[in-house]
Protein backbone atom coordinates (compact mmCIF):
# COMPACT_ATOMS: atom_id res chain seq x y z
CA UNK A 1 20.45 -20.19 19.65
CA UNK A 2 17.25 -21.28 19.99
CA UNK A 3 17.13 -23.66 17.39
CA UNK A 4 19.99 -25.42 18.67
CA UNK A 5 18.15 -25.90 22.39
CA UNK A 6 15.04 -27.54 20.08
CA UNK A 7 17.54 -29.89 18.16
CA UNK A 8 19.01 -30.96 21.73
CA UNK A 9 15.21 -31.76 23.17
CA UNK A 10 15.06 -33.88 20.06
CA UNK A 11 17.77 -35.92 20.80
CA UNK A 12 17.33 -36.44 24.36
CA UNK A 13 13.11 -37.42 23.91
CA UNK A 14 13.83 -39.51 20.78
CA UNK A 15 11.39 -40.51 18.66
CA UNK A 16 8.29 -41.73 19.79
CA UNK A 17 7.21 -45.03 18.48
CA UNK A 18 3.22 -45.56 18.87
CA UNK A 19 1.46 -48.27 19.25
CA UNK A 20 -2.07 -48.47 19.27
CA UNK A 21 -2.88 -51.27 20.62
CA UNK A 22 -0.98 -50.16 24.04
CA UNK A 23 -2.59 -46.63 24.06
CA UNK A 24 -5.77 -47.65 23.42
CA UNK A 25 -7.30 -48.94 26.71
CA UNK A 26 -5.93 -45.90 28.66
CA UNK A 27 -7.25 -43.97 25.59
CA UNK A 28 -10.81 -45.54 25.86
CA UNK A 29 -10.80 -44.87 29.80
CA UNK A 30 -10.06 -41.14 29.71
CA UNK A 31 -12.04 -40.62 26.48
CA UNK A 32 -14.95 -42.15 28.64
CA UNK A 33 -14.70 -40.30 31.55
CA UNK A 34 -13.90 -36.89 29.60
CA UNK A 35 -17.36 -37.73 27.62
CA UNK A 36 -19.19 -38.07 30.49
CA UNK A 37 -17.84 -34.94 31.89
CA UNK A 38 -18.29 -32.55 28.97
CA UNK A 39 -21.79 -33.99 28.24
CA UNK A 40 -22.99 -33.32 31.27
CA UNK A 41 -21.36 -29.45 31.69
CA UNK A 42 -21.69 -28.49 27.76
CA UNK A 43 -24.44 -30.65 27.27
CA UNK A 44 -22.43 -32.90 24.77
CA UNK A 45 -19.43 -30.56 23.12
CA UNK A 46 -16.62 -28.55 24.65
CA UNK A 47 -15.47 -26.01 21.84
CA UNK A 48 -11.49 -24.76 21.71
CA UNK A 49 -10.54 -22.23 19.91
CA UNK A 50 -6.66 -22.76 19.39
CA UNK A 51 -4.45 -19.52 18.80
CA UNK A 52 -0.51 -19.72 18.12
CA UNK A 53 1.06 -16.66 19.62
CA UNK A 54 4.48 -17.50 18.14
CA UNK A 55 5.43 -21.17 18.97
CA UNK A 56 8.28 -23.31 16.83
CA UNK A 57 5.31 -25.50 15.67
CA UNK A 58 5.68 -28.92 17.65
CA UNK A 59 2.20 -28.33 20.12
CA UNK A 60 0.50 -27.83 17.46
CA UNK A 61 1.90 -30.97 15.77
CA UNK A 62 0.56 -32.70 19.48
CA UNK A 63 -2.75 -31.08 18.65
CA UNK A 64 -3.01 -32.24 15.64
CA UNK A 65 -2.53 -35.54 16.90
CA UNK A 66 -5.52 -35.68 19.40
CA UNK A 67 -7.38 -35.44 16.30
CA UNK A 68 -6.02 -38.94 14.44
CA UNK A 69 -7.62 -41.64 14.70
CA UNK A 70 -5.75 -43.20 17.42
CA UNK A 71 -7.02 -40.65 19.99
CA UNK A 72 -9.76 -38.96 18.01
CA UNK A 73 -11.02 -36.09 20.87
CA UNK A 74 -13.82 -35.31 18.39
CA UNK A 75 -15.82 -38.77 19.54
CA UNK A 76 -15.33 -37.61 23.05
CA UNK A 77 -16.69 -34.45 22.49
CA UNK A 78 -14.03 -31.62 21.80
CA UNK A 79 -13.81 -29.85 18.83
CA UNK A 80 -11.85 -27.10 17.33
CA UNK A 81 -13.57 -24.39 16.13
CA UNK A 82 -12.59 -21.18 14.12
CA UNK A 83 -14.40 -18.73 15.59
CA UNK A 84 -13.82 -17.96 19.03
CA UNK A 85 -17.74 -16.68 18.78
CA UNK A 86 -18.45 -20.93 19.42
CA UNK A 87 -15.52 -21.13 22.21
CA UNK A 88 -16.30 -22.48 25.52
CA UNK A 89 -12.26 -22.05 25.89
CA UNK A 90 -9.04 -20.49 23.92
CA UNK A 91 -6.50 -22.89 23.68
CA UNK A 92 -2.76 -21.04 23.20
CA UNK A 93 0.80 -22.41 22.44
CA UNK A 94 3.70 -19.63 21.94
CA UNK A 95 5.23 -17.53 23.98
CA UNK A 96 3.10 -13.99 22.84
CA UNK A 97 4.68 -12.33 20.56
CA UNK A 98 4.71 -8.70 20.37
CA UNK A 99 2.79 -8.93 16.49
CA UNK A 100 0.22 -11.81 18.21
CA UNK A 101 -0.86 -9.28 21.40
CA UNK A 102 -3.71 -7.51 20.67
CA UNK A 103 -5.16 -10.79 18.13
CA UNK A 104 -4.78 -12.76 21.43
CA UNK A 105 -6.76 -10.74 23.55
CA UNK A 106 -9.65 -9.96 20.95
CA UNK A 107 -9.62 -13.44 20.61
CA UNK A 108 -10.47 -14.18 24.08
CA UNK A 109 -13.02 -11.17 24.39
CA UNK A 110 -15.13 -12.52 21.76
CA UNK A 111 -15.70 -15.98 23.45
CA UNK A 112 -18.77 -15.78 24.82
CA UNK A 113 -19.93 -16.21 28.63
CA UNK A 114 -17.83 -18.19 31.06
CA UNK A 115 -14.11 -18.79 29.64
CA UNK A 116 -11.38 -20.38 29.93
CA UNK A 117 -7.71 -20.42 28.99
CA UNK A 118 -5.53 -23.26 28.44
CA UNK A 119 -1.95 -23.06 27.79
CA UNK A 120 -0.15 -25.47 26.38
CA UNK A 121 3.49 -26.04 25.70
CA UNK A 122 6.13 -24.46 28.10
CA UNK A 123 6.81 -21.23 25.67
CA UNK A 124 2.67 -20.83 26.82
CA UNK A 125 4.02 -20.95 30.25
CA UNK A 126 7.04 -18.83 30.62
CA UNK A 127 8.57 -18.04 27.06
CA UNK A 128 10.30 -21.59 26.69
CA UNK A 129 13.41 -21.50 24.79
CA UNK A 130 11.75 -17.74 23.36
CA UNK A 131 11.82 -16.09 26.61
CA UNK A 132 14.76 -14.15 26.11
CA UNK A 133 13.82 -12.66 23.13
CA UNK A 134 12.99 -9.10 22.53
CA UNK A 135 10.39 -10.22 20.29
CA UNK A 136 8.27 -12.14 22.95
CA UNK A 137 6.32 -10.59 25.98
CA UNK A 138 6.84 -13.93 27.76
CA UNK A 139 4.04 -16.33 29.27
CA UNK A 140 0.36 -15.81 28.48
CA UNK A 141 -0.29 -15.51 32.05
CA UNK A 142 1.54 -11.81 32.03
CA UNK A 143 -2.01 -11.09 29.61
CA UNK A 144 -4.91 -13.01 30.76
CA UNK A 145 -5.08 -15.19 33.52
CA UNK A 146 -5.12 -18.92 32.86
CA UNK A 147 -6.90 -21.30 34.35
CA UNK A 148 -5.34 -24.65 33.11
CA UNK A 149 -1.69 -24.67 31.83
CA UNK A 150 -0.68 -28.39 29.79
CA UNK A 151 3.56 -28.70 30.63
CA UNK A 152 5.58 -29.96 27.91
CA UNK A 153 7.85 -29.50 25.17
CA UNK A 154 5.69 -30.82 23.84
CA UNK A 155 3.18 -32.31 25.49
CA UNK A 156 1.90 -35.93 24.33
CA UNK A 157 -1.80 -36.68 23.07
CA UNK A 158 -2.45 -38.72 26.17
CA UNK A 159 -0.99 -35.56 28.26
CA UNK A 160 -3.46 -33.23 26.66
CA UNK A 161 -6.70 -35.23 26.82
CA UNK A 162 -6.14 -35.61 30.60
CA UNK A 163 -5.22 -32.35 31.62
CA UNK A 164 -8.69 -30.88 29.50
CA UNK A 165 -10.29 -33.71 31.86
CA UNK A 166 -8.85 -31.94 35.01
CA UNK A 167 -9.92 -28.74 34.15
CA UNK A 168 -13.55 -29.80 32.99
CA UNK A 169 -13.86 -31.86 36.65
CA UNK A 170 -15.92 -29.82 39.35
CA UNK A 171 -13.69 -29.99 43.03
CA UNK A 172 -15.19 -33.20 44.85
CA UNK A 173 -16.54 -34.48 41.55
CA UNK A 174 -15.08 -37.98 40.66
């Protein structure tokens, strides 16, 4: 059933057809501002640890794709890191899955000092197409509270880099 709910967002999105040269000023705007940000809270580098608690595949896919060299978050100063030991923040896509609990939250004890959790995706959120499954515990917010949550199915590049900008942002700062 669920499969057939992905194959209908497919149709209805499309495919997306890039083009660099039209991303690339808004691209080189955030990427500036986001720089700015994270060199001045993390002193250069803001450090994700990404875990998959049981998602179809496609945010990753998006994650991925901040990574190419059309929007390249590395230059700007995020990285993905394997050890949550190096996390300033655990980045999570999936509804949680009943086998992914207990990796999820030793994941996020093991980041060191202050936290944060991202969500990304809408299975992240509330289950997604998953939520009715007696496999899945739902949203990651029924675990650990989550302090920035990306919307999507899935969410675009350009969606992700600005939403990390909003949560990196102090109130009043601009």
């Amino acid at each position: 059933m669920a499969i057939l709910k992905i194959i209908k967002n497919r149709l209805v999105k499309g495919i997306v057809d890039l083009r660099r040269e039209e991303l690339m000023p808004e691209i080189e705007a955030l990427g500036k501002e986001l720089k700015r940000v994270i060199n001045r809270r993390f002193r250069g580098s803001f450090h994700l640890r990404e875990v998959d608690t049981g998602s179809c595949g496609a945010c990753e896919s998006e994650i991925i794709a901040t990574t190419n060299p059309i929007y390249d978050v590395q230059r700007f100063g995020v990285n993905f890191v394997a050890s949550p030991k190096h996390a300033d923040a655990l980045l999570v896509t999936g509804p949680v899955s009943r086998n992914m609990l207990l990796a999820l939250q030793k994941t996020y004890e093991a980041i060191p000092g202050e936290k944060f959790v991202i969500t990304l995706g809408d299975c992240a959120l509330n289950g997604g197409l998953f939520k009715d499954s007696y496999y899945t515990l739902g949203g990651v917010d029924k675990v650990l509270k989550v302090d920035l949550h990306i919307p999507g199915c899935p969410p675009t590049p350009t969606e992700i880099i600005k939403r990390l900008l909003s949560l990196l942002i102090a109130p009043g700062e601009i």
